[in-house]
C-alpha atoms as a PDB file:
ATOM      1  CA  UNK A   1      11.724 -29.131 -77.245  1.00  0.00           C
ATOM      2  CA  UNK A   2      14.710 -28.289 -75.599  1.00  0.00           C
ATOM      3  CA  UNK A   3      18.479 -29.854 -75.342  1.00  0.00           C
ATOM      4  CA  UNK A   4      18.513 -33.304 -75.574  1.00  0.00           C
ATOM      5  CA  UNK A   5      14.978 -33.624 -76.147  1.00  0.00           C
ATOM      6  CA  UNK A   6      13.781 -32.933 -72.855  1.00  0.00           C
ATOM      7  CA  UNK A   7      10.678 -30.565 -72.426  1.00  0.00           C
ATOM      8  CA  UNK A   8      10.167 -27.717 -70.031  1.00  0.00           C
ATOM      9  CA  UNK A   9       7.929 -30.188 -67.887  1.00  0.00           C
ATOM     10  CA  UNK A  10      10.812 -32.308 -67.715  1.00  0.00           C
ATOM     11  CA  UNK A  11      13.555 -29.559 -66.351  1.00  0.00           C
ATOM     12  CA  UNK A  12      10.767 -28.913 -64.011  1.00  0.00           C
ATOM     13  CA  UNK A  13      11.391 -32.111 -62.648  1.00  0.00           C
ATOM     14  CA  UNK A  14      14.459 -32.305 -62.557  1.00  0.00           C
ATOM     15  CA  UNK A  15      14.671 -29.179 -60.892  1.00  0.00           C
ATOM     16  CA  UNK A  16      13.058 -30.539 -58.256  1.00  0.00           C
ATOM     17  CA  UNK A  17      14.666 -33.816 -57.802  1.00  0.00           C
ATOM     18  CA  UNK A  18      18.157 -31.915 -57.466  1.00  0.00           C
ATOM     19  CA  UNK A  19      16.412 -29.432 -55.304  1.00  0.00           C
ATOM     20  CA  UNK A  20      15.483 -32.336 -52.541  1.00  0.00           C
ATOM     21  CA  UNK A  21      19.007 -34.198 -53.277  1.00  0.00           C
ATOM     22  CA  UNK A  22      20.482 -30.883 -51.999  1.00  0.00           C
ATOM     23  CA  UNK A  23      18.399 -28.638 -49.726  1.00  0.00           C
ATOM     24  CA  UNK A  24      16.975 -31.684 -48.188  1.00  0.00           C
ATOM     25  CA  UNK A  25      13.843 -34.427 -49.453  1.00  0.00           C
ATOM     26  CA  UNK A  26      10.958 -32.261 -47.110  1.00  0.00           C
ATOM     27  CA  UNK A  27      12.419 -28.882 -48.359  1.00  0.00           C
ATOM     28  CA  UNK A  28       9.254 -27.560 -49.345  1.00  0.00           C
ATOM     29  CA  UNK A  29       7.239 -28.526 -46.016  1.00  0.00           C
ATOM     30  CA  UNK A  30       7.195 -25.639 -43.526  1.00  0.00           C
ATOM     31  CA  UNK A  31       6.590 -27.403 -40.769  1.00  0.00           C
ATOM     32  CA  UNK A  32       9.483 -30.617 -40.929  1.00  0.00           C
ATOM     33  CA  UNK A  33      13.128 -29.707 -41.233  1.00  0.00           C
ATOM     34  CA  UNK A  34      14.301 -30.255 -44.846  1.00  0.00           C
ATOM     35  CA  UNK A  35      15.902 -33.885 -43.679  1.00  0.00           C
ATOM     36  CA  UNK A  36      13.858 -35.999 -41.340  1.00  0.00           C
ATOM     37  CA  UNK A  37      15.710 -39.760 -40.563  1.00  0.00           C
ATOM     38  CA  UNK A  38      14.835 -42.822 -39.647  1.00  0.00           C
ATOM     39  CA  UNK A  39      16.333 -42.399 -35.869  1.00  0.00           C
ATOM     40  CA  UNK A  40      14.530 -39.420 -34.705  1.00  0.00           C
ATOM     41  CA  UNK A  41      11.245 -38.866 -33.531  1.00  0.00           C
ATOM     42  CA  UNK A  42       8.369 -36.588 -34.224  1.00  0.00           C
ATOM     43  CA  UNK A  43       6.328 -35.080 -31.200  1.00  0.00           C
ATOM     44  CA  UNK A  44       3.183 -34.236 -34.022  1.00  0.00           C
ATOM     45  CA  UNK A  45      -0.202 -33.127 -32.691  1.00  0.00           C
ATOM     46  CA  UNK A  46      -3.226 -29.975 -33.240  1.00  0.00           C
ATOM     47  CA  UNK A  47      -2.216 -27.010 -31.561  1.00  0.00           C
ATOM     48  CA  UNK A  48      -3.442 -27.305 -28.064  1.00  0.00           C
ATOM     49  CA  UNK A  49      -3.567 -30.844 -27.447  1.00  0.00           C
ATOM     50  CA  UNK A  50      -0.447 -30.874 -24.636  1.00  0.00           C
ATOM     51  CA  UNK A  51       2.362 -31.196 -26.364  1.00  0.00           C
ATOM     52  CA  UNK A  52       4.106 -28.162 -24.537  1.00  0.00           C
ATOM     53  CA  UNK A  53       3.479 -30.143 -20.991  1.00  0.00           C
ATOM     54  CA  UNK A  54       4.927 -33.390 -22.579  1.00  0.00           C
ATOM     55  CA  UNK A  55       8.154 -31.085 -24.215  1.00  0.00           C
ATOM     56  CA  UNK A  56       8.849 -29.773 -20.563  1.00  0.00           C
ATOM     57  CA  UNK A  57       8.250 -33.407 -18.909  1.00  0.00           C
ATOM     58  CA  UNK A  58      10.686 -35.035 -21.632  1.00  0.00           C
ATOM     59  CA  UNK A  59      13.214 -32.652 -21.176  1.00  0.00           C
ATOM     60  CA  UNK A  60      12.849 -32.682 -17.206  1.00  0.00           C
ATOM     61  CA  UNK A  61      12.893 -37.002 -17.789  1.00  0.00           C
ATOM     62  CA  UNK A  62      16.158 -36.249 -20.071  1.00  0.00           C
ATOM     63  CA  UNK A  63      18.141 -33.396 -17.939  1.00  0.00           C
ATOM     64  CA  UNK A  64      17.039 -34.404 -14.936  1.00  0.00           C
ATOM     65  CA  UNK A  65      15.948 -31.014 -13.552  1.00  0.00           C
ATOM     66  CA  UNK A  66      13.154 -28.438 -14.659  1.00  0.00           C
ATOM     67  CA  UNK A  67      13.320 -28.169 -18.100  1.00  0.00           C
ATOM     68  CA  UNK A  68      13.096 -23.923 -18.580  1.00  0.00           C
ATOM     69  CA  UNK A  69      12.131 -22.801 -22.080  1.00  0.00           C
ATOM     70  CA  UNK A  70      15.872 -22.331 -23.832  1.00  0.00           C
ATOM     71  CA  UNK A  71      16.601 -26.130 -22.204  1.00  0.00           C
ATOM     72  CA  UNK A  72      12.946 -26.967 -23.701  1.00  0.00           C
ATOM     73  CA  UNK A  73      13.850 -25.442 -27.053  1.00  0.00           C
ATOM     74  CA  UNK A  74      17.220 -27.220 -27.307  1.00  0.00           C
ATOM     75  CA  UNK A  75      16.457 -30.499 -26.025  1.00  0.00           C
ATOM     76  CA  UNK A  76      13.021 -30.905 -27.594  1.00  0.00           C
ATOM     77  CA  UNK A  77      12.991 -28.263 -30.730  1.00  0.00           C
ATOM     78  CA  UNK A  78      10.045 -26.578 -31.749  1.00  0.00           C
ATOM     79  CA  UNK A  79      10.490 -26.940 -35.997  1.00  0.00           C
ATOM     80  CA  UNK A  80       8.302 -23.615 -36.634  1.00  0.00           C
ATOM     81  CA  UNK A  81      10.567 -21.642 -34.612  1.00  0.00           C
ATOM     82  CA  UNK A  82      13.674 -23.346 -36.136  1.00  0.00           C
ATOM     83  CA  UNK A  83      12.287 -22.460 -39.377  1.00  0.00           C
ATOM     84  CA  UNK A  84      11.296 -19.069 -38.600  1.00  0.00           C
ATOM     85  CA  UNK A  85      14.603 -18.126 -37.306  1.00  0.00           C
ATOM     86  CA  UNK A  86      16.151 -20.347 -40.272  1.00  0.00           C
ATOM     87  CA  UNK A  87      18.223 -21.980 -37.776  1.00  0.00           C
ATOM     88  CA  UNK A  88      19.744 -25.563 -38.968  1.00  0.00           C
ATOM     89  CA  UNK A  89      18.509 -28.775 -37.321  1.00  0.00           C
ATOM     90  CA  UNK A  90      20.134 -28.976 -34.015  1.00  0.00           C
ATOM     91  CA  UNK A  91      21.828 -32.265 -33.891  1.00  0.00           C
ATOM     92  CA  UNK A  92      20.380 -33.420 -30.691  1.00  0.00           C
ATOM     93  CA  UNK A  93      20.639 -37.708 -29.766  1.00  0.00           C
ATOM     94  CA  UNK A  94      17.752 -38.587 -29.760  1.00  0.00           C
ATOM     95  CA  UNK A  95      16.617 -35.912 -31.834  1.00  0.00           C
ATOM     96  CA  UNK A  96      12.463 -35.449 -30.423  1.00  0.00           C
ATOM     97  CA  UNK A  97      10.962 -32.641 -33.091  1.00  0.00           C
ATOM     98  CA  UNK A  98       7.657 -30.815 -31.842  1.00  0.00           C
ATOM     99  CA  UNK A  99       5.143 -30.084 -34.781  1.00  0.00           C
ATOM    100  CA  UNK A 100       1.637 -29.335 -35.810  1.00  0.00           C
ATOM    101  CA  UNK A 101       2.023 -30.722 -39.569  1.00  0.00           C
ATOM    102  CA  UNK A 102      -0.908 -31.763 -41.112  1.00  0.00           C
ATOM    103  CA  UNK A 103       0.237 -35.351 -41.979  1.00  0.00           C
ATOM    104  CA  UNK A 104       3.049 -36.114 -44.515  1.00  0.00           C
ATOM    105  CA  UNK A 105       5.075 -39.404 -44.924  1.00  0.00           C
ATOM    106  CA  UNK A 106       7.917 -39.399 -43.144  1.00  0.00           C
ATOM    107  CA  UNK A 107      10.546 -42.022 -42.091  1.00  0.00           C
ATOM    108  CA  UNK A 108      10.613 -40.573 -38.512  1.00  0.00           C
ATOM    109  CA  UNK A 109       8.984 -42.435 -35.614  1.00  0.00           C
ATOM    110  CA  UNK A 110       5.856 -40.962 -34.668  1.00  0.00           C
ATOM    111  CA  UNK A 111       4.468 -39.980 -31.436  1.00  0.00           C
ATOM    112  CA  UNK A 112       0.724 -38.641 -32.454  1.00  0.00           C
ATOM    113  CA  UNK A 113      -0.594 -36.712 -29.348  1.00  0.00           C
ATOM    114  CA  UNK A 114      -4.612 -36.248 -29.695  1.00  0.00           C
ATOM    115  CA  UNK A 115      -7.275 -34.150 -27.674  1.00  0.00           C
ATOM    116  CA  UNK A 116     -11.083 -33.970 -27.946  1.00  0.00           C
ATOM    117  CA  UNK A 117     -11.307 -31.535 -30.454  1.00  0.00           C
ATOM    118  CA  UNK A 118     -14.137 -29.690 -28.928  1.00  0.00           C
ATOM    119  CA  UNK A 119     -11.929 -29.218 -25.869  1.00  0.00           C
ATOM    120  CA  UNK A 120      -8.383 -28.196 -28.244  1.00  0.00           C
ATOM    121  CA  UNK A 121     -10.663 -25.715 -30.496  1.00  0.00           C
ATOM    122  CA  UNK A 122     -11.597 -23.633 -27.374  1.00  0.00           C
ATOM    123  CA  UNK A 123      -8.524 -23.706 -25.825  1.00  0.00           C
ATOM    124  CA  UNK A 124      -6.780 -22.801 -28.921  1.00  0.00           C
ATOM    125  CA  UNK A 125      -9.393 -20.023 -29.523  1.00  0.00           C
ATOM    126  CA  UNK A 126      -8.160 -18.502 -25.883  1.00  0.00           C
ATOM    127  CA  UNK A 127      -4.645 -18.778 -27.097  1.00  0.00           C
ATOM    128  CA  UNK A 128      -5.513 -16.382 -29.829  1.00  0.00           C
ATOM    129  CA  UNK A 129      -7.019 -14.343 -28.277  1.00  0.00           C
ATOM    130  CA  UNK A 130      -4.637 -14.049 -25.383  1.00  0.00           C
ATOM    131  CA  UNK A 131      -2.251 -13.311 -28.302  1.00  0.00           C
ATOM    132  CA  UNK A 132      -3.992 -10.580 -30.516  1.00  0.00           C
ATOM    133  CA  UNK A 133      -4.424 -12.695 -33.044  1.00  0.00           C
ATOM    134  CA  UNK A 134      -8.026 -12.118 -32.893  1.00  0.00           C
ATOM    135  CA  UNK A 135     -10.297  -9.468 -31.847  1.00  0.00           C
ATOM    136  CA  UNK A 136     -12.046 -10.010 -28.699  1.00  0.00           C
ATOM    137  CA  UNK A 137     -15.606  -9.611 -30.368  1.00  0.00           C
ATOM    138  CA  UNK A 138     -15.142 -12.512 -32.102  1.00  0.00           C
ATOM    139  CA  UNK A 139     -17.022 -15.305 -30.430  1.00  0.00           C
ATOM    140  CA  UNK A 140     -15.815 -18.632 -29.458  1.00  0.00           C
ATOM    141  CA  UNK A 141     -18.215 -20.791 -31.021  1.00  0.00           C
ATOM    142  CA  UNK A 142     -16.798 -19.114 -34.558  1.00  0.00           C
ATOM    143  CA  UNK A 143     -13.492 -21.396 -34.110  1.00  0.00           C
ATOM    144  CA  UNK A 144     -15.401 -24.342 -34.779  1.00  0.00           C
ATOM    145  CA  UNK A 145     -16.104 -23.547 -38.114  1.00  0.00           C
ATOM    146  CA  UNK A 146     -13.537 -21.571 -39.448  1.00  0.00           C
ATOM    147  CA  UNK A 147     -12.121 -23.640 -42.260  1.00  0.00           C
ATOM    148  CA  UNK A 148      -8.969 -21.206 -42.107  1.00  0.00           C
ATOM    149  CA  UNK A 149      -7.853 -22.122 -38.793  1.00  0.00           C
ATOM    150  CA  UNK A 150      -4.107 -23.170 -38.640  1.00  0.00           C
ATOM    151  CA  UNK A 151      -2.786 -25.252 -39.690  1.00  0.00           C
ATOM    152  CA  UNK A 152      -6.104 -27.052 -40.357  1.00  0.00           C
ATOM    153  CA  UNK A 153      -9.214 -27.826 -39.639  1.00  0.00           C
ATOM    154  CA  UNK A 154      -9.304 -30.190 -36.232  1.00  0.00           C
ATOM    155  CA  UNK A 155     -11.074 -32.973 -38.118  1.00  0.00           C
ATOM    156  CA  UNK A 156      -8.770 -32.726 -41.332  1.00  0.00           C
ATOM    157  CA  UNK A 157      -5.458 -32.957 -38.973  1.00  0.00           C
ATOM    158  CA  UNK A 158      -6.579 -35.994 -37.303  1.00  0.00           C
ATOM    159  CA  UNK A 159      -8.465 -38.041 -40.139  1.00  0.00           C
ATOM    160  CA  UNK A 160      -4.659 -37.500 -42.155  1.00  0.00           C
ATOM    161  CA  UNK A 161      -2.911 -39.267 -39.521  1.00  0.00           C
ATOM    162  CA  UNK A 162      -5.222 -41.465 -38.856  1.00  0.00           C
ATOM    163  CA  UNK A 163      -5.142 -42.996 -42.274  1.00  0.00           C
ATOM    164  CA  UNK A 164      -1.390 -41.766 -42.509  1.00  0.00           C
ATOM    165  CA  UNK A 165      -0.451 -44.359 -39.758  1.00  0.00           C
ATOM    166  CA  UNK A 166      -2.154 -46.358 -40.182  1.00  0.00           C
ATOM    167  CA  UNK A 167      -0.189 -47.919 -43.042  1.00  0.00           C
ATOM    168  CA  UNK A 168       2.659 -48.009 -41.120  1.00  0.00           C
ATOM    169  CA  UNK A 169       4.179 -50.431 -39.108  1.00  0.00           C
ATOM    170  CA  UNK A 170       2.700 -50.332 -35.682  1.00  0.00           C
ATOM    171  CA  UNK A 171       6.863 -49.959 -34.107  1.00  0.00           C
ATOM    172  CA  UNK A 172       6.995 -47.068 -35.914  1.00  0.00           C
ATOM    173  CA  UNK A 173       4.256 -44.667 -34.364  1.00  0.00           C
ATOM    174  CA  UNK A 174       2.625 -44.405 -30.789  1.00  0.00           C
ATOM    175  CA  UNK A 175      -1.094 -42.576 -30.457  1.00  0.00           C
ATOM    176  CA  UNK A 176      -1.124 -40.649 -27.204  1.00  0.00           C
ATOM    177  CA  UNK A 177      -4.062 -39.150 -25.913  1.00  0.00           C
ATOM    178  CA  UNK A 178      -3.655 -36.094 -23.362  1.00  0.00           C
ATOM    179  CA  UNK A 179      -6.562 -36.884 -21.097  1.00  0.00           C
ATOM    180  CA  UNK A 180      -4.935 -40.392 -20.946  1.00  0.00           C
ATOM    181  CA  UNK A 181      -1.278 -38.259 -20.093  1.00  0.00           C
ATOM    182  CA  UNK A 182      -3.094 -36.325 -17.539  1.00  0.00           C
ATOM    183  CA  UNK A 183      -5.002 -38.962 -15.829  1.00  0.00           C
ATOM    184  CA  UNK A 184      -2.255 -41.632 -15.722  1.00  0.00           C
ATOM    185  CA  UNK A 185       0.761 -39.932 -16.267  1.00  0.00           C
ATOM    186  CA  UNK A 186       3.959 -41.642 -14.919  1.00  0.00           C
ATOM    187  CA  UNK A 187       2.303 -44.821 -16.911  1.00  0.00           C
ATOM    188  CA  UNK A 188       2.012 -42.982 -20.120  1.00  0.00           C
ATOM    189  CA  UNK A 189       5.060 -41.150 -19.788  1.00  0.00           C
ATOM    190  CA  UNK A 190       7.442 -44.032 -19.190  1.00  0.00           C
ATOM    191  CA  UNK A 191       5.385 -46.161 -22.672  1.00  0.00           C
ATOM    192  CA  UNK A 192       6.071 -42.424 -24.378  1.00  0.00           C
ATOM    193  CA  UNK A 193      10.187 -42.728 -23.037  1.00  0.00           C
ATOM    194  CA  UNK A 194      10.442 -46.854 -23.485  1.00  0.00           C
ATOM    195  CA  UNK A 195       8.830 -45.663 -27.271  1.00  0.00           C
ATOM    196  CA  UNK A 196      11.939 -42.774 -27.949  1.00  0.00           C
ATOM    197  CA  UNK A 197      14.326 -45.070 -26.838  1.00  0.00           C
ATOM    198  CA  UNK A 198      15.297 -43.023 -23.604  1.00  0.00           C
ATOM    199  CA  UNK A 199      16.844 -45.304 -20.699  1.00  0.00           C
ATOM    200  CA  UNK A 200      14.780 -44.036 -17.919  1.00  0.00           C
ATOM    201  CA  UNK A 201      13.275 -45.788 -14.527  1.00  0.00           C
ATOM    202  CA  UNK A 202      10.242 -45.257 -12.791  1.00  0.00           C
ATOM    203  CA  UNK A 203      11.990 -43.075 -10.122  1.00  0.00           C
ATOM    204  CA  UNK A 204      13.100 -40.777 -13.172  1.00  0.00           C
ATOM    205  CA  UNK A 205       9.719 -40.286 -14.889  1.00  0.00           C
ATOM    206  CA  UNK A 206       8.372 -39.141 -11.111  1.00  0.00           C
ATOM    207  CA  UNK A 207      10.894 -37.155 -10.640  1.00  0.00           C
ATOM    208  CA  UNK A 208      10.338 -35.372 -14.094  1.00  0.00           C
ATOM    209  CA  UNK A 209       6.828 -35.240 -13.566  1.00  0.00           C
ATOM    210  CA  UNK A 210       7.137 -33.290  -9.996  1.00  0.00           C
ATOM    211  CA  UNK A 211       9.118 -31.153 -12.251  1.00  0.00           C
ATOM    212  CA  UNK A 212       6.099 -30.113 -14.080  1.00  0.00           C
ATOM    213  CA  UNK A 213       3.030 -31.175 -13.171  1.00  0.00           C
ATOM    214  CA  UNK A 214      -0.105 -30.800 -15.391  1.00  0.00           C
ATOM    215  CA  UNK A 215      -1.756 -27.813 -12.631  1.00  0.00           C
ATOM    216  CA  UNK A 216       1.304 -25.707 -13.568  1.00  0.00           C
ATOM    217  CA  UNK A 217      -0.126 -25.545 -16.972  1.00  0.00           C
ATOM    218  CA  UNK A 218      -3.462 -24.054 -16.644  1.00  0.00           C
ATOM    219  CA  UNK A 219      -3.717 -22.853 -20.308  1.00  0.00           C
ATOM    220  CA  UNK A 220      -4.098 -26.379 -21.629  1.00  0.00           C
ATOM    221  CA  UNK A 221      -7.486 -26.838 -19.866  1.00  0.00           C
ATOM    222  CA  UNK A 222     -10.550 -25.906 -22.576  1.00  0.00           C
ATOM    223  CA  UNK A 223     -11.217 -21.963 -21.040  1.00  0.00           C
ATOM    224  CA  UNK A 224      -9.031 -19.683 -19.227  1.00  0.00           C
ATOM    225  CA  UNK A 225      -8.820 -19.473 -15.330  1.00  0.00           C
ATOM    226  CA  UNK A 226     -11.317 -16.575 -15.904  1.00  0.00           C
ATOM    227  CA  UNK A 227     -13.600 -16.972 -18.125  1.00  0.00           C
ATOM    228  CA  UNK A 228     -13.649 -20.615 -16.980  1.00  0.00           C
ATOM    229  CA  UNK A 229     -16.223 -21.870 -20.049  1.00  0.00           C
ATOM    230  CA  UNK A 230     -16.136 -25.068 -21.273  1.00  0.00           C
ATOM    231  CA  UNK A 231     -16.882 -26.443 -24.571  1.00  0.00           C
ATOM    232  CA  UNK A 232     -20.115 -27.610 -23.695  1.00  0.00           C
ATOM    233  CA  UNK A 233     -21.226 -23.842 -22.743  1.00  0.00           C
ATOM    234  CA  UNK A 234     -20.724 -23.034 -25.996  1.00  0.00           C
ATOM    235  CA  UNK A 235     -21.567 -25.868 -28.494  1.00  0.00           C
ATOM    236  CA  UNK A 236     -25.314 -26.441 -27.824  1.00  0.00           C
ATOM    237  CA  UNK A 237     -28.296 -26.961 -30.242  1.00  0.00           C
ATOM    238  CA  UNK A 238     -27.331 -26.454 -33.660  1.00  0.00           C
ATOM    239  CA  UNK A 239     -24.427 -25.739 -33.550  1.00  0.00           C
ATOM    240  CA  UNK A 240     -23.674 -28.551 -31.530  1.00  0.00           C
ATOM    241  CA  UNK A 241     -25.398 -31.154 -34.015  1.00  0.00           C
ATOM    242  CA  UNK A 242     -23.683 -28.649 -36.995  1.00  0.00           C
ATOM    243  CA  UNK A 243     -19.915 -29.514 -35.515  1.00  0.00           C
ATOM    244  CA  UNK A 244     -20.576 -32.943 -34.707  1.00  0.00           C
ATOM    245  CA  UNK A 245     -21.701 -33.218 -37.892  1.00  0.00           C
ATOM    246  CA  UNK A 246     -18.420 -32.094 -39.802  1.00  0.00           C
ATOM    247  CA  UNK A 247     -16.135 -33.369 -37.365  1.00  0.00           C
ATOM    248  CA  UNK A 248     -18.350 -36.359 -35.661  1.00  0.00           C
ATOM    249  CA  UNK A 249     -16.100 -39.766 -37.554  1.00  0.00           C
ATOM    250  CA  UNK A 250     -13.045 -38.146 -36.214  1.00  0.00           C
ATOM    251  CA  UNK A 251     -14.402 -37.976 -32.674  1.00  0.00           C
ATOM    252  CA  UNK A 252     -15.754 -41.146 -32.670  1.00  0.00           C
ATOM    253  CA  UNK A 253     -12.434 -42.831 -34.162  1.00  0.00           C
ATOM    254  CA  UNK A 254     -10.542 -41.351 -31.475  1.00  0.00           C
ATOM    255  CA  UNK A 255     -13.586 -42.902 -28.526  1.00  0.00           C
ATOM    256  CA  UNK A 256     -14.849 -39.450 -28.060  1.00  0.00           C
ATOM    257  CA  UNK A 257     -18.561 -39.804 -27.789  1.00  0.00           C
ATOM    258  CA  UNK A 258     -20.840 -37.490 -29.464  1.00  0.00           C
ATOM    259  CA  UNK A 259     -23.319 -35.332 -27.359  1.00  0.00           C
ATOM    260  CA  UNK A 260     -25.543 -34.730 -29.918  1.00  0.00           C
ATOM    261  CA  UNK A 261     -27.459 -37.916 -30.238  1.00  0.00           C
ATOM    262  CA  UNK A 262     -27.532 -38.050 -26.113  1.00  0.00           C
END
């Protein structure tokens, strides 16, 4: 026992409850800033499901003009740079935070961008490789099951938000799906802008949108312009029914059928 009776467990504690009273309640998440509040909004999705598109058409529906990279970055943060260059929180009204955090319970509204996962795997795999963060030997269809991939696992990223918002009010989060953004998107934009709070017109979002239209942004599509393989050249017999299997309730949650069974 210690002073006043309290135990070593119980400093612990305490520790830790004056730790998120100071620094900040999400401190110890890498991917929020340390204080998230009720008036901003989260732009939260798997890496490669279009959230840099929608970052450059938000800030182009904000600005009014193209939104470049520093005007992306300060209009629309990107919290894993922030915290990698331990910058503060930019205070930003509205304040729209991009991140790929697996799901925690925040008070922020939630915009919860989704992508077949067979498409944002391969795509992200591309990514990697484009970046040296893998060595070009390593084949595609490994992605699917690497249970290391950041920050993790398609399946497990989804089926926590899924659940996460689920007990939420519905006010509080929107569920955006990118084919939806690319197929329709002036209508999905101005639902994602009425849901922010952002005082736009129709006029505006079109105007944004011939800003940056999707074709600028050939890296979101599944392969790269020259390899130009798709998921399904590369998920087929086993492996196919092996990933659907792991990942299949997730798919089918979001209305993404399964090819396996077909």
């Amino acid at each position: 026992m210690y002073a006043r009776g309290l135990s070593l467990s119980a400093y612990s504690s305490l520790d830790d409850k004056i730790k998120r009273l100071v620094l900040g309640t999400y401190y110890d998440r890498p991917y929020l800033f340390p204080r998230v509040a009720r008036h901003e909004t989260y732009l939260i999705s798997f890496p490669r499901s279009g959230n840099t598109w929608l970052r450059r058409l938000l800030t182009a529906l904000i600005h009014q003009k193209r939104g470049g990279w520093r005007l992306t970055e300060s209009t629309v943060p990107d919290v894993h740079k922030y915290k990698l260059e331990k910058k503060r929180k930019p205070s930003i009204k509205p304040l729209i935070v991009k991140s790929h955090t697996p799901f925690v319970d925040i008070p922020a509204k939630v915009i919860y961008v989704v992508r077949d996962g067979r498409d944002a795997l391969l795509s992200y795999y591309y990514l990697q490789l484009k970046e040296g963060k893998i060595k070009s030997d390593i084949p595609p269809i490994d992605i699917y099951f690497d249970n290391h991939v950041w920050p993790c696992q398609w399946h497990v990223h989804v089926a926590g938000w899924l659940d996460g918002l689920a007990k939420r009010s519905p006010e509080s989060y929107k569920i955006t799906y990118y084919e939806d953004l690319k197929k329709s998107t002036a209508e999905q934009l101005l639902l994602i802008a009425e849901f922010i709070g952002l005082s736009v017109t129709p006029d505006d979002v079109e105007r944004a949108i011939s800003l940056h239209p999707v074709e600028h942004y050939p890296k979101l599509e599944a392969g790269s312009t020259t390899s130009k393989l798709k998921w399904q050249d590369i998920l087929v017999g086993e492996n196919l029914v092996k990933y659907e299997a792991i990942a299949g309730v997730e798919l089918q949650r979001l209305g993404y059928p399964l090819m396996s069974s077909q």
